[in-house]
Protein backbone atom coordinates (compact mmCIF):
# COMPACT_ATOMS: atom_id res chain seq x y z
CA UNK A 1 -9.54 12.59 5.27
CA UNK A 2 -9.17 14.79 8.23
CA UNK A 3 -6.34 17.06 8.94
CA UNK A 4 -3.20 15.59 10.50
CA UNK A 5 -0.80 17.07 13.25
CA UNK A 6 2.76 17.10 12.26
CA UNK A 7 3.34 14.16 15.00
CA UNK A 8 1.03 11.62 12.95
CA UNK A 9 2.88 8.77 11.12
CA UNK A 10 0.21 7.11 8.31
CA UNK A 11 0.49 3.32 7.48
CA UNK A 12 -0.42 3.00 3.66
CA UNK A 13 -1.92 -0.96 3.61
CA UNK A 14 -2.56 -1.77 -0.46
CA UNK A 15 -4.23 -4.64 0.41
CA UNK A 16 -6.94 -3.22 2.38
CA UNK A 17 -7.62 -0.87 -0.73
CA UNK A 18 -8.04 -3.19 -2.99
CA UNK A 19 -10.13 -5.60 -0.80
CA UNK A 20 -12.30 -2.39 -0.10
CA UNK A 21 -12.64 -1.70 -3.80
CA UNK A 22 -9.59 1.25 -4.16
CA UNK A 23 -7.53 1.22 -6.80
CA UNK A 24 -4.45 1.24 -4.96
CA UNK A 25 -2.18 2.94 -7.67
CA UNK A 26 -4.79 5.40 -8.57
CA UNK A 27 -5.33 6.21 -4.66
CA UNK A 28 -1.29 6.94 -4.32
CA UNK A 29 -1.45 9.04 -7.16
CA UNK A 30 -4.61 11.49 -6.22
CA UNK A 31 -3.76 11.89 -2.25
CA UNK A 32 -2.70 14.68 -1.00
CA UNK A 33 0.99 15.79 -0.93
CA UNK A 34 -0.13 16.99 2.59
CA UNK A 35 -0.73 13.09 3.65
CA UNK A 36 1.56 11.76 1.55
CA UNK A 37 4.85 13.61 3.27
CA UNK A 38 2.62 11.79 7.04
CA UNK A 39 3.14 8.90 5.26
CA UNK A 40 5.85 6.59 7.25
CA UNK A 41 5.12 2.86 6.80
CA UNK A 42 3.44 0.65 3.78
CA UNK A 43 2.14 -2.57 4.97
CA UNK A 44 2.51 -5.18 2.42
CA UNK A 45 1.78 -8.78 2.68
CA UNK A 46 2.53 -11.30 0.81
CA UNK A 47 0.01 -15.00 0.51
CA UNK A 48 0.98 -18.08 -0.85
CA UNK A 49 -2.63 -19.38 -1.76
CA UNK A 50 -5.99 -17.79 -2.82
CA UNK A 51 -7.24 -15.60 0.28
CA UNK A 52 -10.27 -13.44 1.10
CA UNK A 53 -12.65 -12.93 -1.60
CA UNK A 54 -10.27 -14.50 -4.28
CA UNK A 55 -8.27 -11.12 -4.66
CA UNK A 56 -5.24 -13.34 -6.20
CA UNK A 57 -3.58 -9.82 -6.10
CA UNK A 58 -2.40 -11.04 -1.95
CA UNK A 59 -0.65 -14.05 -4.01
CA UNK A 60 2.93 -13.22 -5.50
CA UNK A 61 4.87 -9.95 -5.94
CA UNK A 62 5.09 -10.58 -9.94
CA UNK A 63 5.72 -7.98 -12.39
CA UNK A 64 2.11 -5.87 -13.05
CA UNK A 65 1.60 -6.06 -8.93
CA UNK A 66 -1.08 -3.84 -8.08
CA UNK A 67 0.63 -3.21 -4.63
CA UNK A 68 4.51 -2.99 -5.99
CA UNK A 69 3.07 -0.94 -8.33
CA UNK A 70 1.36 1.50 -5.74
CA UNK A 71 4.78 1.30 -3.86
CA UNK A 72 6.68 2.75 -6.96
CA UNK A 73 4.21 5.30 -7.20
CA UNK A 74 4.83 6.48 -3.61
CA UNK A 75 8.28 6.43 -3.94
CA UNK A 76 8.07 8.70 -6.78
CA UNK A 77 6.75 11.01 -4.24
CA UNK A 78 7.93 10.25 -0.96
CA UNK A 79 11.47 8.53 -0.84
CA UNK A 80 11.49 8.06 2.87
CA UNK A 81 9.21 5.25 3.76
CA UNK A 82 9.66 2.19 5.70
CA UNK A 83 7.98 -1.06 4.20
CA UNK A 84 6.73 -3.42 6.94
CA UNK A 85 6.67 -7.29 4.65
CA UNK A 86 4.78 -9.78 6.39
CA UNK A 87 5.40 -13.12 4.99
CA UNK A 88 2.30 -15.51 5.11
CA UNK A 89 3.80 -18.53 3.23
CA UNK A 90 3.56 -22.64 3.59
């Protein structure tokens, strides 16, 4: 991570974690408070079939959601945080 100015908004995106290999919730929990109080906007996105690599995780926001889960754990530490929801469903 490199330092941020105080203008600089970061866009948490759980998805891109956990197709990367992150543990999402783990991530949340171990970054900075530094980049965590940057933090404005959480991208999640919601799939209604199997995507990319078969990480069923993009499917439903059910209970035990890796990403919801993540979310919680930010908002345990930042309260302020707008959630961008894109809706990808048939």
């Amino acid at each position: 991570m490199v330092p941020t100015s105080d203008d600089v908004s970061i866009t948490l995106d759980f998805r891109r974690l956990e197709l990367a290999g992150v543990d999402s919730i783990t991530f949340v929990r171990n970054l900075p408070q530094r980049l965590i109080d940057h933090t404005g906007f959480v991208h999640l996105h919601h799939h209604n079939e199997l995507v990319l690599r078969g990480v069923n995780d993009q499917w439903l926001f059910l209970p035990g959601c890796r990403k919801i889960e993540a979310l919680k754990v930010l908002l345990k530490r930042k309260q302020d945080v707008w959630v961008v929801l894109e809706l990808d469903a048939a």
